[in-house]
PDB file of N, CA and C in Angstrom:
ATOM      1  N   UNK A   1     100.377 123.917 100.754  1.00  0.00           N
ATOM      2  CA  UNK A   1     100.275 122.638 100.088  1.00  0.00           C
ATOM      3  C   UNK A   1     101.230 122.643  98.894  1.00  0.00           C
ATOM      4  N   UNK A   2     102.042 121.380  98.910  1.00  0.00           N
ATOM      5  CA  UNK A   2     103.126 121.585  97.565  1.00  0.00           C
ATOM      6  C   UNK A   2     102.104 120.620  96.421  1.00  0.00           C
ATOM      7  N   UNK A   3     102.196 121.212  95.137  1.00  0.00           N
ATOM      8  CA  UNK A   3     101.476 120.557  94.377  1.00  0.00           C
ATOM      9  C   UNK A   3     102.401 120.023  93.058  1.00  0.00           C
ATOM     10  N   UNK A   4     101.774 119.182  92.721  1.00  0.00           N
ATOM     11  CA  UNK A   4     103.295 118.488  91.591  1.00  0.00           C
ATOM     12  C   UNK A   4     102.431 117.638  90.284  1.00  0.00           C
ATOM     13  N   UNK A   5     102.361 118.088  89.172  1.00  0.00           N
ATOM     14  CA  UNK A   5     101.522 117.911  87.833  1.00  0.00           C
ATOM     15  C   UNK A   5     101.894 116.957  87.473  1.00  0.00           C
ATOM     16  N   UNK A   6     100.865 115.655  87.616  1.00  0.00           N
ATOM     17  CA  UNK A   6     101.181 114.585  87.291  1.00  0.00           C
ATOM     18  C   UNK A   6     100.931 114.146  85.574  1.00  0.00           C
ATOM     19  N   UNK A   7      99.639 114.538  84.887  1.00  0.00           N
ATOM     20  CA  UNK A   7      99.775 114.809  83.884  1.00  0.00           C
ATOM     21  C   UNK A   7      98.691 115.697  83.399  1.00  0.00           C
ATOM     22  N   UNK A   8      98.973 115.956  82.022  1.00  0.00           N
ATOM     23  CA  UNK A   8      97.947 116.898  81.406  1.00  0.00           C
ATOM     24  C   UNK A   8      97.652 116.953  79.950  1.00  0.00           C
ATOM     25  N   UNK A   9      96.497 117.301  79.246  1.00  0.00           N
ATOM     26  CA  UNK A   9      96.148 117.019  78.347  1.00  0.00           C
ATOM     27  C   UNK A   9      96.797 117.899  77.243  1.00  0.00           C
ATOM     28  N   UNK A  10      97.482 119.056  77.684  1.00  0.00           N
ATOM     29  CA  UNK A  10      98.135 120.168  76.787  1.00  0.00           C
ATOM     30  C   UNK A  10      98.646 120.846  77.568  1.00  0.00           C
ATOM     31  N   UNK A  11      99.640 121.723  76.833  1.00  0.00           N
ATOM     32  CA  UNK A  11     100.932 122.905  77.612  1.00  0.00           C
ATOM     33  C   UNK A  11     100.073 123.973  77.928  1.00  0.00           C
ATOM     34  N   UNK A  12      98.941 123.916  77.924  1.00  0.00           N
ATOM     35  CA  UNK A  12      98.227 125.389  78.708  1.00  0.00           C
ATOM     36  C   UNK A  12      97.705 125.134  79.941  1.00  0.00           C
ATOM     37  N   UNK A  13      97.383 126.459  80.563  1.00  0.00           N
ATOM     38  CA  UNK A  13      97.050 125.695  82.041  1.00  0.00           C
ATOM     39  C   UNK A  13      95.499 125.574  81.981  1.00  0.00           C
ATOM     40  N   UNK A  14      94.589 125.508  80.589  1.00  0.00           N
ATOM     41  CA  UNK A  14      93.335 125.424  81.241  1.00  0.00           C
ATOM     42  C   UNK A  14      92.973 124.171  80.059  1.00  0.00           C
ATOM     43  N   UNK A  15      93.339 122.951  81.158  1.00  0.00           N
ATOM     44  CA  UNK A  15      93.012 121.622  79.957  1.00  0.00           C
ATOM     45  C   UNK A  15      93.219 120.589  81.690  1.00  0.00           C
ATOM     46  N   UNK A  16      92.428 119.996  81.416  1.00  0.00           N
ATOM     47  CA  UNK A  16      92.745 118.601  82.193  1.00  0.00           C
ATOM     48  C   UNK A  16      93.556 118.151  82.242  1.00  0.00           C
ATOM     49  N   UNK A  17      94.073 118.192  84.296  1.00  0.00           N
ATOM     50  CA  UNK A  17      95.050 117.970  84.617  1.00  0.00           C
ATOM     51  C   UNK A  17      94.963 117.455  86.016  1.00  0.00           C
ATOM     52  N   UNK A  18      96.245 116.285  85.984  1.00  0.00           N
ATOM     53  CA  UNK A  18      95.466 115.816  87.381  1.00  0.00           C
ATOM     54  C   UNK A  18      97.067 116.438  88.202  1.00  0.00           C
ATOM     55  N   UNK A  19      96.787 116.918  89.217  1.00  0.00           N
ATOM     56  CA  UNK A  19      97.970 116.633  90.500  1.00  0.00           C
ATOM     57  C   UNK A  19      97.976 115.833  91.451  1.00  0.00           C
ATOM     58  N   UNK A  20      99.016 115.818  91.843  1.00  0.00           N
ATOM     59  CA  UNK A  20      99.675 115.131  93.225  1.00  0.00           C
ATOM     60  C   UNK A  20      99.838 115.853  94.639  1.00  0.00           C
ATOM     61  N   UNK A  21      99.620 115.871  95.290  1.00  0.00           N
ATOM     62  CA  UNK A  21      99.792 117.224  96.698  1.00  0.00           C
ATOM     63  C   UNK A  21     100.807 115.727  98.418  1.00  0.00           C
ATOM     64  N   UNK A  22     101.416 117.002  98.495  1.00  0.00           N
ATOM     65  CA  UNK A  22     102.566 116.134  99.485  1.00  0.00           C
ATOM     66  C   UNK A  22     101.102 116.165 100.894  1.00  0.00           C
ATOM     67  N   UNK A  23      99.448 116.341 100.721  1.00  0.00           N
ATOM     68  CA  UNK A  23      99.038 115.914 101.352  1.00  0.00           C
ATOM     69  C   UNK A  23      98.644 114.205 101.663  1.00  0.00           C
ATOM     70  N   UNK A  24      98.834 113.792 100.393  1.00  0.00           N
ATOM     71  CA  UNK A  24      98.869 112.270 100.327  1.00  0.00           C
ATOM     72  C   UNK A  24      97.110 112.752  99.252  1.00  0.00           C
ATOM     73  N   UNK A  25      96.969 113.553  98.253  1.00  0.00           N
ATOM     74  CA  UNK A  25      95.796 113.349  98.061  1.00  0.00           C
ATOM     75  C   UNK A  25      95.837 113.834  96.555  1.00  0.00           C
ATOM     76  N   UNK A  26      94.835 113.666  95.461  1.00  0.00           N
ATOM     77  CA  UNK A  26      95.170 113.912  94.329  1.00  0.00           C
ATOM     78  C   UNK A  26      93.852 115.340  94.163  1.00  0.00           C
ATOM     79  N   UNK A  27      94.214 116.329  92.796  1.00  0.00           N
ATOM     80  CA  UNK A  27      93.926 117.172  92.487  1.00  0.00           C
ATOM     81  C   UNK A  27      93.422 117.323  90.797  1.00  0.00           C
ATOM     82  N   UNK A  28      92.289 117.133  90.514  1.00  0.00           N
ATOM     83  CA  UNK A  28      91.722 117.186  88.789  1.00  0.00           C
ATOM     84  C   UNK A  28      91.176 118.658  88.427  1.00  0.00           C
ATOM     85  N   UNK A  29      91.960 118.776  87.751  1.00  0.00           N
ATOM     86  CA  UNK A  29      91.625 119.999  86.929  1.00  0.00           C
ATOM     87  C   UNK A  29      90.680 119.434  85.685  1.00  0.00           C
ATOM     88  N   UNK A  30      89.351 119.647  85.597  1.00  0.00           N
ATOM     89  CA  UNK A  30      88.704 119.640  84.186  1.00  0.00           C
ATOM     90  C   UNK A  30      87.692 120.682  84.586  1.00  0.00           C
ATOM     91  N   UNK A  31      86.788 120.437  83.131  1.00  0.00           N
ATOM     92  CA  UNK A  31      85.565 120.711  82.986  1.00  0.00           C
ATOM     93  C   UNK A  31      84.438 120.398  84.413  1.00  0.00           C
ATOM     94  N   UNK A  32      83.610 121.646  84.524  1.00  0.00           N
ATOM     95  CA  UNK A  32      82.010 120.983  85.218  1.00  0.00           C
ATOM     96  C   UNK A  32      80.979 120.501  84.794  1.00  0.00           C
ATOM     97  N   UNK A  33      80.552 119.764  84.895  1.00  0.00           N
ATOM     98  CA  UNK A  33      79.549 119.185  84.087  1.00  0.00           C
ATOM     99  C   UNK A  33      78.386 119.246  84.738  1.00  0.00           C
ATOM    100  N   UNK A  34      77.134 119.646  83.953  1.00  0.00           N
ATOM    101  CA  UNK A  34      75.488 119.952  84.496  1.00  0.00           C
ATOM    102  C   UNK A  34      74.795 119.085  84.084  1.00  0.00           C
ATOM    103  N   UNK A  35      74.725 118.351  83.761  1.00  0.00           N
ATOM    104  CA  UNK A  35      73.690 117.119  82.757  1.00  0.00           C
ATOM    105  C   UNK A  35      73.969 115.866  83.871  1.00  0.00           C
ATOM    106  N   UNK A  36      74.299 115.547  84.798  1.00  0.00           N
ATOM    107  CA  UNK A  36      75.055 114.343  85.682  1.00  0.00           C
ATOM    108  C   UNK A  36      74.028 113.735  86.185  1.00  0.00           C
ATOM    109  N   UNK A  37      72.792 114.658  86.727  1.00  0.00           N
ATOM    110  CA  UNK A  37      71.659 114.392  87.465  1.00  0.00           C
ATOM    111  C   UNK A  37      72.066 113.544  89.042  1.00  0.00           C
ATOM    112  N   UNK A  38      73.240 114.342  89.507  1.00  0.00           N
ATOM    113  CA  UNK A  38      73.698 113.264  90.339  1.00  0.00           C
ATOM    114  C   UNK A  38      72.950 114.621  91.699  1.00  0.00           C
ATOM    115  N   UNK A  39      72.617 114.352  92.902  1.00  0.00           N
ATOM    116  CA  UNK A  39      72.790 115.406  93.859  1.00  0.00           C
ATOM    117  C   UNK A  39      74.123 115.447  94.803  1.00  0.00           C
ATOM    118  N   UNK A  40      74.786 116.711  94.879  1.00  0.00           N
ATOM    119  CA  UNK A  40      76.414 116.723  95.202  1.00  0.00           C
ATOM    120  C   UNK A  40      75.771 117.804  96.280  1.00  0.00           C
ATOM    121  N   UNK A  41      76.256 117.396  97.339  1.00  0.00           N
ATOM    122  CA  UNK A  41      76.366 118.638  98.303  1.00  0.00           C
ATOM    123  C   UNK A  41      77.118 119.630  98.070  1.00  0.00           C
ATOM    124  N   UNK A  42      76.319 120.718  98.746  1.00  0.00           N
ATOM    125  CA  UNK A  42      77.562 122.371  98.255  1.00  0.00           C
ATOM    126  C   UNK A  42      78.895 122.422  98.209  1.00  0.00           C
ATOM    127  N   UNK A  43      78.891 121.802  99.161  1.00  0.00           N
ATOM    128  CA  UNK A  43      80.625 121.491  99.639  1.00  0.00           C
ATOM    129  C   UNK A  43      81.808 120.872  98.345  1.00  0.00           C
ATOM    130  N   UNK A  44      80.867 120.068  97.633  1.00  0.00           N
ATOM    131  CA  UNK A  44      81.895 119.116  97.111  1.00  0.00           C
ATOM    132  C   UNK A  44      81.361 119.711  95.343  1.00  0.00           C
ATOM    133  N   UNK A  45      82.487 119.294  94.516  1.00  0.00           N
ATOM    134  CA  UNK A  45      81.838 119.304  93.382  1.00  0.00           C
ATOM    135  C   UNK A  45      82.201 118.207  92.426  1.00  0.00           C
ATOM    136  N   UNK A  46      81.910 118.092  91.291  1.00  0.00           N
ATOM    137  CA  UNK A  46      82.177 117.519  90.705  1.00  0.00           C
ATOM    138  C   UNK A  46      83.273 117.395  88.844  1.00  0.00           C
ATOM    139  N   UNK A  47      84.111 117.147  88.390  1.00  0.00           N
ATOM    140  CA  UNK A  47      84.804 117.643  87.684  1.00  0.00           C
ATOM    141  C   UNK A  47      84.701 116.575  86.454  1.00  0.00           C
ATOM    142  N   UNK A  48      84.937 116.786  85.067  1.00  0.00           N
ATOM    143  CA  UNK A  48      84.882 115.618  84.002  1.00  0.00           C
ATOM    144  C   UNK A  48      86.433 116.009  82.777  1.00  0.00           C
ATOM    145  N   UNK A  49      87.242 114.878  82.991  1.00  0.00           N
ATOM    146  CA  UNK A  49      87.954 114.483  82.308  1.00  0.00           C
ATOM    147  C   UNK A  49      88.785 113.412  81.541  1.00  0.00           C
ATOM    148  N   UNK A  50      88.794 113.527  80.281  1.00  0.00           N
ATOM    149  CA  UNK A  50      89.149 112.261  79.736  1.00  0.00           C
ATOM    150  C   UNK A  50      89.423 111.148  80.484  1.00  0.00           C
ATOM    151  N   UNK A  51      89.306 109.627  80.327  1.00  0.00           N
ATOM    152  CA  UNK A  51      89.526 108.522  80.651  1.00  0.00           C
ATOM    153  C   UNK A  51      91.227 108.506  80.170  1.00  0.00           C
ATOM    154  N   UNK A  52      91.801 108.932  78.978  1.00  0.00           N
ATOM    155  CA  UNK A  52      93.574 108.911  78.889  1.00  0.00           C
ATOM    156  C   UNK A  52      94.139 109.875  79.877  1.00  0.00           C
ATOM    157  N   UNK A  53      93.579 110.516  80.586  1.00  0.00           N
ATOM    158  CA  UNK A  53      94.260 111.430  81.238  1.00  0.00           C
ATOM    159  C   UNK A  53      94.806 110.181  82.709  1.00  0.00           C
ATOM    160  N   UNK A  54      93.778 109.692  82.709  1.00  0.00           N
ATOM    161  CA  UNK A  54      94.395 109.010  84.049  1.00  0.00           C
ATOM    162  C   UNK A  54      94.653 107.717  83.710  1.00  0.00           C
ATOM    163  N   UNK A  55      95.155 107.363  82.616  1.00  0.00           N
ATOM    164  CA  UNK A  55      95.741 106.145  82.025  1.00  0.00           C
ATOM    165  C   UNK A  55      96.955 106.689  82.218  1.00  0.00           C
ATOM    166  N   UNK A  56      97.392 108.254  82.015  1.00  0.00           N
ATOM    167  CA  UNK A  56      98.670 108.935  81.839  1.00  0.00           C
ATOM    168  C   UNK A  56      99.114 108.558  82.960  1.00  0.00           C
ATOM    169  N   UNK A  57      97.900 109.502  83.984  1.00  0.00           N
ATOM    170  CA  UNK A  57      98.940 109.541  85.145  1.00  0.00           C
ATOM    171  C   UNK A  57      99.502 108.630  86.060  1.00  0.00           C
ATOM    172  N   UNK A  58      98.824 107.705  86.188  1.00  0.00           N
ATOM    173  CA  UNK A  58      98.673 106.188  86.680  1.00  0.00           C
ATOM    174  C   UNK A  58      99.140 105.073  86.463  1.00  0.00           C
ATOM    175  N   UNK A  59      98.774 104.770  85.037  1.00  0.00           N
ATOM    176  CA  UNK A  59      99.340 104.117  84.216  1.00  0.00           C
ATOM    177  C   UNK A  59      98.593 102.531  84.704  1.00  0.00           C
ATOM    178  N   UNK A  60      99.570 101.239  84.463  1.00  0.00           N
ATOM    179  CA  UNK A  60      99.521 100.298  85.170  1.00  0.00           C
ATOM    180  C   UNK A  60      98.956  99.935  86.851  1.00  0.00           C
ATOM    181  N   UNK A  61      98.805 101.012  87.591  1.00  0.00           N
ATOM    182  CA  UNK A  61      98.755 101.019  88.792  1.00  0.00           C
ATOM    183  C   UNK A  61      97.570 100.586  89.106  1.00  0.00           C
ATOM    184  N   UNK A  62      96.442 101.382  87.956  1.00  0.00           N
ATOM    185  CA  UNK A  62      94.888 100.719  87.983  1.00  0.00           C
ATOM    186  C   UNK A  62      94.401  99.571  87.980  1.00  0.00           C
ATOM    187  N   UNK A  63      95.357  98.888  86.826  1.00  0.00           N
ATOM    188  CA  UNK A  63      94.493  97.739  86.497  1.00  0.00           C
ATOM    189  C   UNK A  63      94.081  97.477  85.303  1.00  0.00           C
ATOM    190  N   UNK A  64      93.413  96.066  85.077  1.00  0.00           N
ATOM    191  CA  UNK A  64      92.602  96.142  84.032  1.00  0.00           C
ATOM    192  C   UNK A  64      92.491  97.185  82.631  1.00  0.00           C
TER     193      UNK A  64
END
């Protein structure tokens, strides 16, 4: 999988960060969060990072 750093919250590699993958699919690097009360199957998890992070990466594309 080629992966390509779309943006990030700081020059280290352990800060919230989202990628791009030439699978057609995106990749978030943050924090896990335990307080969610959500139920997530084993399989999947769940990740928490800033709301500017994907203003960065995105930009206009969102919306609103």
């Amino acid at each position: 999988m080629k992966v390509t750093m779309l943006a990030t919250t700081c020059d280290k590699k352990d800060c919230p960060t989202i990628y791009k993958t030439d699978r057609g699919t995106i990749l978030v690097q943050g924090e896990t969060p335990t307080d969610h009360g959500l139920s997530i199957p084993a399989h999947e998890t769940l990740v928490e990072i800033p709301i500017e992070l994907i203003r960065e990466a995105f930009g206009d594309q969102l919306g609103g």
